[in-house]
N, C-alpha and C. Protein backbone atom coordinates (compact mmCIF):
# COMPACT_ATOMS: atom_id res chain seq x y z
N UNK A 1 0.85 -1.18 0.00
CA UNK A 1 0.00 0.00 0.00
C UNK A 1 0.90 1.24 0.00
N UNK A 2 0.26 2.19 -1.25
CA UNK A 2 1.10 3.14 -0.97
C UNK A 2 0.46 4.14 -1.13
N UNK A 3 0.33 5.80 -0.09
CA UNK A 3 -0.63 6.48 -0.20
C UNK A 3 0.13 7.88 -0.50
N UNK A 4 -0.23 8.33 -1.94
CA UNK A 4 0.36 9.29 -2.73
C UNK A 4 0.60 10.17 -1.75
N UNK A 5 1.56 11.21 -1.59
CA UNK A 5 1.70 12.39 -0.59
C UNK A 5 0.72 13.22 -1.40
N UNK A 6 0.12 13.63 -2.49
CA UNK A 6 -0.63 14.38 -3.35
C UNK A 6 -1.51 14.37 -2.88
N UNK A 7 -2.44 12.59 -2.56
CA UNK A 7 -3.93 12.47 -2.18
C UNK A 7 -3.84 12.36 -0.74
N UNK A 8 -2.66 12.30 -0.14
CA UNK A 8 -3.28 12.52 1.66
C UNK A 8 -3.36 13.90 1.76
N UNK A 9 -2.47 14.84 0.89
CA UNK A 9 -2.69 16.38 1.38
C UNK A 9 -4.25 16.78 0.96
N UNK A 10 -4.76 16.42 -0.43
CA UNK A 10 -5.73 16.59 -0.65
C UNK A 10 -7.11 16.28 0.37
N UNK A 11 -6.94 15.03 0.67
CA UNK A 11 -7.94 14.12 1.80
C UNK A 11 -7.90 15.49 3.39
N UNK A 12 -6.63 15.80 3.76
CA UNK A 12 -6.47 16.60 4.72
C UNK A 12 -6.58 18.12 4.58
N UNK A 13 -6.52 18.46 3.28
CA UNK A 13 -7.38 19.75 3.32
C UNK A 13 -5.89 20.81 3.21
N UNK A 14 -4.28 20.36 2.43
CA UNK A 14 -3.03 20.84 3.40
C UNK A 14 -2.81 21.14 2.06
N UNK A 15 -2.52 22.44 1.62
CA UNK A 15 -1.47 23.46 0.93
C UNK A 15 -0.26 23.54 1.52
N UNK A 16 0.86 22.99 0.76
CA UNK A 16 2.07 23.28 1.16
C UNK A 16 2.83 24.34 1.21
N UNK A 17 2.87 25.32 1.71
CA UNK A 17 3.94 26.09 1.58
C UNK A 17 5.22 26.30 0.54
N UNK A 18 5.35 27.31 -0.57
CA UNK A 18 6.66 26.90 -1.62
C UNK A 18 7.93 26.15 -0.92
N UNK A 19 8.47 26.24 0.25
CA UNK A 19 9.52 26.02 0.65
C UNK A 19 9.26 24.43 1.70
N UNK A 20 7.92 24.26 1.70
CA UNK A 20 7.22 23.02 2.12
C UNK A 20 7.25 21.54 1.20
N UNK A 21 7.02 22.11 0.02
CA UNK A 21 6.98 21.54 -1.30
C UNK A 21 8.40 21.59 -1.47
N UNK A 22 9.10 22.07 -1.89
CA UNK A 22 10.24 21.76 -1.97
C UNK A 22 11.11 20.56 -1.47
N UNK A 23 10.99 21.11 -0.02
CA UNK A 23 11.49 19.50 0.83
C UNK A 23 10.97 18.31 0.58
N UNK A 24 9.49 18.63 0.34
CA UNK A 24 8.50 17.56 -0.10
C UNK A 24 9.32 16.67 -0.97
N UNK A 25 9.45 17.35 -2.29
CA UNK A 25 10.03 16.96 -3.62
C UNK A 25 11.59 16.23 -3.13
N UNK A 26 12.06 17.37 -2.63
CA UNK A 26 13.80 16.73 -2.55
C UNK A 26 13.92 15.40 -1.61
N UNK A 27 12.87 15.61 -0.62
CA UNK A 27 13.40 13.84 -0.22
C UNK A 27 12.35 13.12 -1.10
N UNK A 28 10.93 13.04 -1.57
CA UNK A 28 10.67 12.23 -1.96
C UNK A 28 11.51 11.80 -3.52
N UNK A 29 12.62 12.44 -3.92
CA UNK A 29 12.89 12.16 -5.04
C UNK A 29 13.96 10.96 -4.98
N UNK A 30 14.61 10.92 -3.72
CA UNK A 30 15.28 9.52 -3.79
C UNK A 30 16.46 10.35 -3.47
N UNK A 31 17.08 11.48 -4.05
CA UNK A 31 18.51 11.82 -4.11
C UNK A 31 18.90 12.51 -2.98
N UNK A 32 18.03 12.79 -2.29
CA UNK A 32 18.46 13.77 -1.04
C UNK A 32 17.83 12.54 0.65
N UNK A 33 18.63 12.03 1.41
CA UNK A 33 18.28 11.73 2.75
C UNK A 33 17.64 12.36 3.47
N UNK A 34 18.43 13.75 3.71
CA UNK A 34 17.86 14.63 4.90
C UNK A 34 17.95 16.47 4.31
N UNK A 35 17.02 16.84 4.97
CA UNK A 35 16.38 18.23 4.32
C UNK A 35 16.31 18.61 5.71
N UNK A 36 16.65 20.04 5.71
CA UNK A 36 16.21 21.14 6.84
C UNK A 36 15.46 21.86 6.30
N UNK A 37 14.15 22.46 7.55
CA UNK A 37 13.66 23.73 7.06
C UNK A 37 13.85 24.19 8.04
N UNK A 38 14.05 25.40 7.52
CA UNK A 38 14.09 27.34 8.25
C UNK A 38 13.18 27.94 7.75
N UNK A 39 12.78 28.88 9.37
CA UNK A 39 11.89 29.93 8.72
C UNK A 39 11.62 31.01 9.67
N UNK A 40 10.98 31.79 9.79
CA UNK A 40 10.41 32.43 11.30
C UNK A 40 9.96 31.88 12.20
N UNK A 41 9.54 32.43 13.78
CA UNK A 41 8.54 31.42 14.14
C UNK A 41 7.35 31.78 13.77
N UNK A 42 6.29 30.03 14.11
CA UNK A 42 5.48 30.05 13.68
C UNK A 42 5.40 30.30 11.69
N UNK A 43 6.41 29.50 11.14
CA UNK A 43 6.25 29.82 10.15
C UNK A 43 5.88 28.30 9.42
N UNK A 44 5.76 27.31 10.04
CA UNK A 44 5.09 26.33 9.36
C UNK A 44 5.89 24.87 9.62
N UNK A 45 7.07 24.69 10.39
CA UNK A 45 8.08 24.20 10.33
C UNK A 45 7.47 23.03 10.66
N UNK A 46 6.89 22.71 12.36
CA UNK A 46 6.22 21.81 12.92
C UNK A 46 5.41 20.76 11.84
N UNK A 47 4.21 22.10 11.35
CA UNK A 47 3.01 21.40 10.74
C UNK A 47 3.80 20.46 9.88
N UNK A 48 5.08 20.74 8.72
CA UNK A 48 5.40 20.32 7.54
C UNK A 48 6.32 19.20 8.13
N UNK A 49 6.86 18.94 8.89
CA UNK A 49 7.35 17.91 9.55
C UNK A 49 6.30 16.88 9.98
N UNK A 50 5.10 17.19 10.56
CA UNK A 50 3.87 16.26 11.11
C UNK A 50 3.52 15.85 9.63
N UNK A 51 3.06 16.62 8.78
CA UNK A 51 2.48 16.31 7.50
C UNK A 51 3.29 15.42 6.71
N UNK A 52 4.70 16.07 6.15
CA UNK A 52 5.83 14.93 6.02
C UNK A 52 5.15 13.19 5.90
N UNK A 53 5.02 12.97 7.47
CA UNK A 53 5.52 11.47 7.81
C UNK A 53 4.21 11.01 7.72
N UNK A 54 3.29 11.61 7.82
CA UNK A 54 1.53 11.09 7.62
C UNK A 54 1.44 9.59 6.85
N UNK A 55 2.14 10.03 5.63
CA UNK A 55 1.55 9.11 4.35
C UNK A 55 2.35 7.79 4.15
N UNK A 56 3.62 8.36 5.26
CA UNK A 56 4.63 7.28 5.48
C UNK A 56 4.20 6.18 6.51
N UNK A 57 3.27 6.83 7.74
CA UNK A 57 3.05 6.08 8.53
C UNK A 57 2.03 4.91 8.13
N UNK A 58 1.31 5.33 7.36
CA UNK A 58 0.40 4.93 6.85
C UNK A 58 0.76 3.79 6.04
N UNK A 59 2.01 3.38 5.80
CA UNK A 59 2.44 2.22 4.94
C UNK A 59 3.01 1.12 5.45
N UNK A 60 3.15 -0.21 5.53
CA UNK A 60 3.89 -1.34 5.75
C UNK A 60 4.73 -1.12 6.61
N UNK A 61 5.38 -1.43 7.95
CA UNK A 61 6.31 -1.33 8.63
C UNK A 61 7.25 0.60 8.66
N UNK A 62 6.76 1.15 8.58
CA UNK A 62 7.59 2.50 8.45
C UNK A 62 7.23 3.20 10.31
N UNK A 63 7.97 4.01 10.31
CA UNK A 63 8.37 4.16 11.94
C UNK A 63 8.54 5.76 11.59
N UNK A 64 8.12 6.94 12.73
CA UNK A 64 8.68 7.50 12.67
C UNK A 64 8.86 8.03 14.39
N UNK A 65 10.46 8.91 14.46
CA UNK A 65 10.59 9.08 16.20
C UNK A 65 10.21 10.74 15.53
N UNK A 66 10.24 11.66 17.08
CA UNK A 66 9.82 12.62 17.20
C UNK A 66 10.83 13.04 17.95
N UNK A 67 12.18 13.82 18.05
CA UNK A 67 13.12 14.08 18.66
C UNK A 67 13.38 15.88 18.57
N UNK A 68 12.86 15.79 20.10
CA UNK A 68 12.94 16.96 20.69
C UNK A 68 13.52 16.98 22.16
N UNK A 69 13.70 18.26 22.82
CA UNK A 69 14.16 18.72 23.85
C UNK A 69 13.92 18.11 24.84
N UNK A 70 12.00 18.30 25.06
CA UNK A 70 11.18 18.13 25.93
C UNK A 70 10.21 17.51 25.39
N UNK A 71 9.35 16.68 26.03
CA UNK A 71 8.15 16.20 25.38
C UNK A 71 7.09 16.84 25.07
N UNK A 72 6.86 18.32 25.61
CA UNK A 72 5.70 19.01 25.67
C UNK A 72 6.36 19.82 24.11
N UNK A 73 7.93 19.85 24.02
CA UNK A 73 8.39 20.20 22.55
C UNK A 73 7.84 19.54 21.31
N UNK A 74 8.08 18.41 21.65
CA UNK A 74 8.37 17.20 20.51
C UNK A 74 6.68 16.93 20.48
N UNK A 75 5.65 17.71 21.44
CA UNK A 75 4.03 17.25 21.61
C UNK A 75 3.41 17.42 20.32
N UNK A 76 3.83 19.35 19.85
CA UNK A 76 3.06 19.61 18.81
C UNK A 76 2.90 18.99 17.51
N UNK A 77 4.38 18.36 17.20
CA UNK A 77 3.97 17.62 15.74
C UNK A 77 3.26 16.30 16.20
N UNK A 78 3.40 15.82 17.07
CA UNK A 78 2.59 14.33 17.64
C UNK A 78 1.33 14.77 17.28
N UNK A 79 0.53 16.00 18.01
CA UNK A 79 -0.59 16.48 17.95
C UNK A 79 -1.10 16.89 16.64
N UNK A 80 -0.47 17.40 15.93
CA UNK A 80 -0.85 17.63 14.53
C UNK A 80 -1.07 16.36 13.71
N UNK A 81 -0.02 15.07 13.71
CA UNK A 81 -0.51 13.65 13.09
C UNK A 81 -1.84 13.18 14.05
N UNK A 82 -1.88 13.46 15.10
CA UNK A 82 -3.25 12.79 15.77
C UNK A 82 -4.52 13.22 14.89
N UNK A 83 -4.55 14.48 15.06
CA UNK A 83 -5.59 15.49 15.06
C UNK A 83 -5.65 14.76 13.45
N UNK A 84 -4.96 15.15 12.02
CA UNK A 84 -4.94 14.69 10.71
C UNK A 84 -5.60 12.83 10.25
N UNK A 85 -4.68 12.21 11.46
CA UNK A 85 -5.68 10.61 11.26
C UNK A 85 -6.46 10.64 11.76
N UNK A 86 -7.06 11.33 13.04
CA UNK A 86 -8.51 11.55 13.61
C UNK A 86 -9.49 12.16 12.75
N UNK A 87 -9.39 13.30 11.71
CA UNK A 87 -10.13 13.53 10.49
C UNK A 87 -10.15 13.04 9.39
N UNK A 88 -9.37 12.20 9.35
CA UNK A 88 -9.07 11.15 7.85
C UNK A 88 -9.74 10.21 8.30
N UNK A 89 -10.21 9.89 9.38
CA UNK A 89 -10.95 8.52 9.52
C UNK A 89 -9.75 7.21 9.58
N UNK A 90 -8.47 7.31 10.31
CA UNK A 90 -7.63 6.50 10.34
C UNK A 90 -7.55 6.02 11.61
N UNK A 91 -7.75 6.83 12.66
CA UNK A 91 -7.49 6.39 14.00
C UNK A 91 -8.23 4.96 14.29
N UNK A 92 -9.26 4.83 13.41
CA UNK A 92 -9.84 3.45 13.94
C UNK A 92 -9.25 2.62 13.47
N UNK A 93 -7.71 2.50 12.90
CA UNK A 93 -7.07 1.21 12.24
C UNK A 93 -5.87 1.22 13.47
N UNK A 94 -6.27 2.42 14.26
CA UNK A 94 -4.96 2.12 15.36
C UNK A 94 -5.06 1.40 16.21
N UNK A 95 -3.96 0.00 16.78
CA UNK A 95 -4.26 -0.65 17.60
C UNK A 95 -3.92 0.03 18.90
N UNK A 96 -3.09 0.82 18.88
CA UNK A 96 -2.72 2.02 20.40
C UNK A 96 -2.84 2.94 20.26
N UNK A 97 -2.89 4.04 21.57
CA UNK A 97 -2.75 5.56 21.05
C UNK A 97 -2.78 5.94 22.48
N UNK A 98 -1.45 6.79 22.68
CA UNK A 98 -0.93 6.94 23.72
C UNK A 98 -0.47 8.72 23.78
N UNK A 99 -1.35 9.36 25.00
CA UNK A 99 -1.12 10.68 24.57
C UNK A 99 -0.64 11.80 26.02
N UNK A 100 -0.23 10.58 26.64
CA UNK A 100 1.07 11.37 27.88
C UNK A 100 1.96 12.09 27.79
N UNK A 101 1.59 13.29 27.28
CA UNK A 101 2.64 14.36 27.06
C UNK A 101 3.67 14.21 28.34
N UNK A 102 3.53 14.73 29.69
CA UNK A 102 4.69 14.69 30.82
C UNK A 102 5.52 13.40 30.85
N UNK A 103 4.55 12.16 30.60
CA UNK A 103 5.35 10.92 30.64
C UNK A 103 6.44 10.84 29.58
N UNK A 104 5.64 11.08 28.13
CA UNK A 104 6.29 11.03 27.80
C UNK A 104 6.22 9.84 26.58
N UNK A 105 4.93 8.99 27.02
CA UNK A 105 4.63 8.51 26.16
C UNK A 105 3.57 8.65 25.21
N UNK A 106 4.22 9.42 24.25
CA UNK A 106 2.92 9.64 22.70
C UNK A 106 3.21 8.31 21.90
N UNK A 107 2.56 7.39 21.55
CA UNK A 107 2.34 6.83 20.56
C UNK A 107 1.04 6.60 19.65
N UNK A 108 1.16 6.34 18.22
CA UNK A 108 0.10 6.14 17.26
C UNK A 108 0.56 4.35 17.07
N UNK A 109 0.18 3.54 17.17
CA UNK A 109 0.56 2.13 16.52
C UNK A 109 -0.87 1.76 15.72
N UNK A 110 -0.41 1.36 14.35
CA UNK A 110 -1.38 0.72 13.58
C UNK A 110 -0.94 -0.83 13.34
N UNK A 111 -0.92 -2.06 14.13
CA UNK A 111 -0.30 -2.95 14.62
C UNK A 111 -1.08 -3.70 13.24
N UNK A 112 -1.77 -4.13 12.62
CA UNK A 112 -2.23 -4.66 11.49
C UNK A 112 -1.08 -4.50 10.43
N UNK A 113 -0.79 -3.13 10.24
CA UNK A 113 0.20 -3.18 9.13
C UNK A 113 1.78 -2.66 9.11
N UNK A 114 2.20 -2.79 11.02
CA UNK A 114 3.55 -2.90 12.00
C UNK A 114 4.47 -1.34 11.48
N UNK A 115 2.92 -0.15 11.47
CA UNK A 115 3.40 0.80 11.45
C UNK A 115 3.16 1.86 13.19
């Protein structure tokens, strides 16, 4: 299964940003590993990182960590993939969902397809 990054943005309602799209393109093209974005704050950084890994999670065994400072740091992009499979109608394929910000434990597991 593989779910176009085109039709999950579409399904989620998400305009990328020019410099959003970009990164988009450069890792999905195969030739680039790792991409930074910069910007102001509040300039989109979080969301495009949560959005990013959506379509990834969504596939066969793919993983993603969330590496930040603090957990209440590393919360907001957690919260932004929640909130996106909770309106996509995905959360009901999750076998866990774990949303202990202080603990520390956020997880999404969709254990059917060992994402």
């Amino acid at each position: 299964m593989r779910i176009s990054r085109e039709a999950w943005y579409q399904r989620i309602g998400y305009t990328p940003r020019v410099w959003q799209k970009m990164l988009d393109d450069a890792l999905d093209s195969g030739q680039h590993r790792i991409a930074a974005g910069f910007s102001f704050p509040r300039g989109g950084k979080s969301l495009w990182a949560a959005r990013y890994v959506e379509p990834l999670l969504l596939q066969p065994d793919h993983h993603c960590w969330i590496v930040a400072p603090t957990y209440k740091l590393g919360s907001k992009e957690f919260f932004y993939i929640l909130r996106d499979f909770q309106n996509a109608g995905w959360l009901k394929w999750a076998t866990s969902i774990h949303q202990d910000v202080r603990g520390g434990n956020m997880k999404i597991e969709f254990g059917k397809w060992g994402s």
